[in-house]
Protein backbone atom coordinates (compact mmCIF):
# COMPACT_ATOMS: atom_id res chain seq x y z
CA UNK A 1 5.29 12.87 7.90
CA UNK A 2 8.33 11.81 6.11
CA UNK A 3 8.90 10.32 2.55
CA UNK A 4 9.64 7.00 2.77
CA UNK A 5 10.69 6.13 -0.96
CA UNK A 6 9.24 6.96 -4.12
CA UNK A 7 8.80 4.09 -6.73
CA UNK A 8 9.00 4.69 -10.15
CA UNK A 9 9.11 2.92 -13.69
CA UNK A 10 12.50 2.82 -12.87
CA UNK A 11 12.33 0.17 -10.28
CA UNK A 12 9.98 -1.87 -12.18
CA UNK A 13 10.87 -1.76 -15.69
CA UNK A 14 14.39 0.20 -15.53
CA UNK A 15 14.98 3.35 -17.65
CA UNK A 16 14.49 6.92 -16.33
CA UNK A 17 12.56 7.76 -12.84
CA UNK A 18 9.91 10.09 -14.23
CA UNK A 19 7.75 11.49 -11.65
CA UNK A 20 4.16 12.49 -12.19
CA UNK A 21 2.69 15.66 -11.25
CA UNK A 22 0.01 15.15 -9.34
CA UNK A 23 -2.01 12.42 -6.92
CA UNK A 24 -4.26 10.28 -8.48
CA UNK A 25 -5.19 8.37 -5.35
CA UNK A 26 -4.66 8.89 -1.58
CA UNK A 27 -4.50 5.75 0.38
CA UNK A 28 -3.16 4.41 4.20
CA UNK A 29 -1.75 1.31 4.88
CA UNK A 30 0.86 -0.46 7.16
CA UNK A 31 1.39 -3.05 9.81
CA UNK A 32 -0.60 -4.45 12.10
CA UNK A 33 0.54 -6.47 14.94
CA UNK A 34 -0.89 -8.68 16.92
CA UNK A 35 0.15 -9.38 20.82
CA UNK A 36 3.15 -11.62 20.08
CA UNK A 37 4.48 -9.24 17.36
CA UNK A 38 3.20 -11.06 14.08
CA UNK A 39 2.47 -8.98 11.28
CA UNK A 40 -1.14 -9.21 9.53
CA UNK A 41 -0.81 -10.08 5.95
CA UNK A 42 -3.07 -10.41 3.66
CA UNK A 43 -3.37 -13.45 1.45
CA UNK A 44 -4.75 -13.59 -1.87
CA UNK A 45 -5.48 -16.65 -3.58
CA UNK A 46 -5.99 -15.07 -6.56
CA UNK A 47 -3.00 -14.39 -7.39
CA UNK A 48 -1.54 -15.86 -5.15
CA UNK A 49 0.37 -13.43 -3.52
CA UNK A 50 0.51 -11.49 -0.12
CA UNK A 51 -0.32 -7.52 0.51
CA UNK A 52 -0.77 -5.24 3.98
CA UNK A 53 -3.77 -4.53 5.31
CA UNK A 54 -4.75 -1.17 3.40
CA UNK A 55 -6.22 1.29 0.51
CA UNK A 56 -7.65 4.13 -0.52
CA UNK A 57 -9.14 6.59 1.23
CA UNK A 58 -12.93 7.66 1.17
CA UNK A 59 -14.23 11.31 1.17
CA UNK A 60 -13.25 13.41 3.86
CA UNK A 61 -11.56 11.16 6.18
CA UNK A 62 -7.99 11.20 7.42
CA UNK A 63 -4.92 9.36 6.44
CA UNK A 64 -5.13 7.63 10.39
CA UNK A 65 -9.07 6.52 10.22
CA UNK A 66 -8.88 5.28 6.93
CA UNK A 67 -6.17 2.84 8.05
CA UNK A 68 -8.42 1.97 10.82
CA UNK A 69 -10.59 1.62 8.32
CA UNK A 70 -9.22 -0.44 6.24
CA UNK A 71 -7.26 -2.98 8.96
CA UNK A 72 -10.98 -3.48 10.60
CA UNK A 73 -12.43 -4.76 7.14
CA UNK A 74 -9.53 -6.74 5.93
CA UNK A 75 -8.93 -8.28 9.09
CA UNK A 76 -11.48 -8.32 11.21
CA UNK A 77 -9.66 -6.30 13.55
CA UNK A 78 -9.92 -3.18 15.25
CA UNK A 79 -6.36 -1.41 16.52
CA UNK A 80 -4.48 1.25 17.76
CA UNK A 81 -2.23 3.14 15.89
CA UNK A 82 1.26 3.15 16.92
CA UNK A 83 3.55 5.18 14.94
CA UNK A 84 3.42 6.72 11.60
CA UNK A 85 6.61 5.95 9.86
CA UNK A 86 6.01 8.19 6.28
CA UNK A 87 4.26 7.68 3.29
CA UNK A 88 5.19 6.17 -0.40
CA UNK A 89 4.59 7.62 -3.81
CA UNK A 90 3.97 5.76 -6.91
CA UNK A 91 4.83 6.65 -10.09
CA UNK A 92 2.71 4.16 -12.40
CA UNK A 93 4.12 6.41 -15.64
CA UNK A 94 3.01 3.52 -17.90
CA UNK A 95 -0.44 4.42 -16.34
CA UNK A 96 -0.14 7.77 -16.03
CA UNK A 97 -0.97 7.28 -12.50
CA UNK A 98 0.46 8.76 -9.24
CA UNK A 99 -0.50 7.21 -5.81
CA UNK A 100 0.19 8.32 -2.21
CA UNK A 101 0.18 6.05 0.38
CA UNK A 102 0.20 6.72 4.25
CA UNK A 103 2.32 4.31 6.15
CA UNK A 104 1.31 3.17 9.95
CA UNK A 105 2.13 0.75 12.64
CA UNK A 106 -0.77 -0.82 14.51
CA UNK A 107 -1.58 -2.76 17.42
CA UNK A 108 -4.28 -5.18 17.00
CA UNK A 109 -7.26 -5.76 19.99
CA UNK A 110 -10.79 -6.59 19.36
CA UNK A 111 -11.44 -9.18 16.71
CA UNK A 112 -14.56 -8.81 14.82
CA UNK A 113 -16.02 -10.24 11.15
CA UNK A 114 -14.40 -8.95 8.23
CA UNK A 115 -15.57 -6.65 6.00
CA UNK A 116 -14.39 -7.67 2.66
CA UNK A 117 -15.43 -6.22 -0.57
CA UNK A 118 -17.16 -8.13 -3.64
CA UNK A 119 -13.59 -7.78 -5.67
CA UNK A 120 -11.41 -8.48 -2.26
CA UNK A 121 -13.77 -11.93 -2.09
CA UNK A 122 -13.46 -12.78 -5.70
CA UNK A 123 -9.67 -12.48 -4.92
CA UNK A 124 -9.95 -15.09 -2.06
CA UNK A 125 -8.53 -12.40 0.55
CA UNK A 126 -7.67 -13.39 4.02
CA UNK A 127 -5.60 -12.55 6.96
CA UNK A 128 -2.23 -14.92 7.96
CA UNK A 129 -0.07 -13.72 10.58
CA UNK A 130 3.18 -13.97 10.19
CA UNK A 131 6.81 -13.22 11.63
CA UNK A 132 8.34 -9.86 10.69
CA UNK A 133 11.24 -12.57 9.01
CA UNK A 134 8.48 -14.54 7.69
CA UNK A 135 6.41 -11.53 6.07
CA UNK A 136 9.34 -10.60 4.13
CA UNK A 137 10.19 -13.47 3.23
CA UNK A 138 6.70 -13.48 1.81
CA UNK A 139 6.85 -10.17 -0.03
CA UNK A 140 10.03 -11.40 -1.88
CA UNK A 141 8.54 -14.36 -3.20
CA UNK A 142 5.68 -12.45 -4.36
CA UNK A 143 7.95 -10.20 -6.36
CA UNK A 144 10.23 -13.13 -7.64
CA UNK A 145 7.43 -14.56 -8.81
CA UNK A 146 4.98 -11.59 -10.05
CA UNK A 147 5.52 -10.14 -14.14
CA UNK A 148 2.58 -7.75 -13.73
CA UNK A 149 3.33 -3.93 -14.38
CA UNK A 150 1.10 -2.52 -11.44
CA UNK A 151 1.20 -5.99 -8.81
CA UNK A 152 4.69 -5.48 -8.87
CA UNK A 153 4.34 -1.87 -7.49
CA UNK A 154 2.09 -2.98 -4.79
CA UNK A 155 4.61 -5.97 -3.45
CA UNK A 156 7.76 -3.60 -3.85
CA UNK A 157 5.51 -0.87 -1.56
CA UNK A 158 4.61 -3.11 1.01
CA UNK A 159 8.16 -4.35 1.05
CA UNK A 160 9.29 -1.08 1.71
CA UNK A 161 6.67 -0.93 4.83
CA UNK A 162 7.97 -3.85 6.33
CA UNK A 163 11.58 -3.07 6.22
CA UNK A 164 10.55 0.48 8.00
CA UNK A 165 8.84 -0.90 10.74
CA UNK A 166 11.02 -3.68 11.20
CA UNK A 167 13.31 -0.25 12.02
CA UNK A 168 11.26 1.22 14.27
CA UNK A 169 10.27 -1.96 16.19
CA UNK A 170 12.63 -4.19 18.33
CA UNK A 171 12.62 -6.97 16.25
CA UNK A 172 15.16 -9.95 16.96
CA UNK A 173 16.14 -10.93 13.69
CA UNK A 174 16.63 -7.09 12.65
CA UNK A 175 18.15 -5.63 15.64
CA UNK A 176 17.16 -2.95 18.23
CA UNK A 177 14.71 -0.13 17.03
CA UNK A 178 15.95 2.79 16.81
């Protein structure tokens, strides 16, 4: 799997790109798509901002079931698993904390209940589908809008997911894939 990007302080906060040593966190995450080619995102009230379908992952399983995983509790779905398109590091050196994140393309079939979690609830998390155009549109806002050290990771991650699969999909708006 290739590296997609690797965020740093830099690209939050400016200054040097210090990388950290070692993972802190392994997680998977991407895009899902439903039949029509809108991408699942993730709405939270609370703060009123919108994420992919993802996170960490649990003891012993892989990078591709825990975005399975993950995309059937979020959203309710379950899916196939198109591509991988690379993975993401974070640098959080304000934190001291280094995460790792699988990246994914999905297809979305059955719909089921979510799964959320107590803190996912408190956040008011729910799934809006959206163009590829309209997602990013989304995720720009969200960083526009968002002064916090570690949301701003997140948004500038899942930013970075969207414009690779809006690569290796045929979007209109973005051209051909390749």
């Amino acid at each position: 799997m290739q590296l997609l990007n690797r965020i740093t302080d830099r690209d939050i906060l400016g200054g040097a790109p210090d990388l950290l040593p070692a993972v802190n966190r392994y997680a998977s995450r991407g895009i899902l798509l439903d039949a029509q080619d809108n991408v699942a995102m993730m709405y939270m009230a609370r703060p009123a901002l919108y994420k992919l379908p993802g996170g960490g992952m649990e003891a012993n399983e892989t990078p591709e079931t825990a975005f399975l995983r993950e995309v059937r509790e979020e959203t309710g779905y379950d899916a196939e698993i198109l591509e991988q398109i690379g993975y993401i590091e974070e640098h959080k050196k304000r934190n001291q904390y280094m995460q790792l994140s699988y990246c994914y393309i999905a297809r979305a079939s059955q719909a089921n209940e979510t799964e959320l979690t107590p803190n996912e609830k408190r956040l008011g998390m729910s799934v809006r589908w959206m163009t590829m155009e309209q997602a990013l549109k989304a995720m720009d806002a969200g960083i526009a809008a968002c002064a916090d050290y570690s949301t701003n990771f997140m948004l500038l991650r899942d930013k970075l997911i969207l414009e690779e699969a809006a690569r290796h999909i045929a979007f209109p708006e973005f051209g051909e894939a390749d």
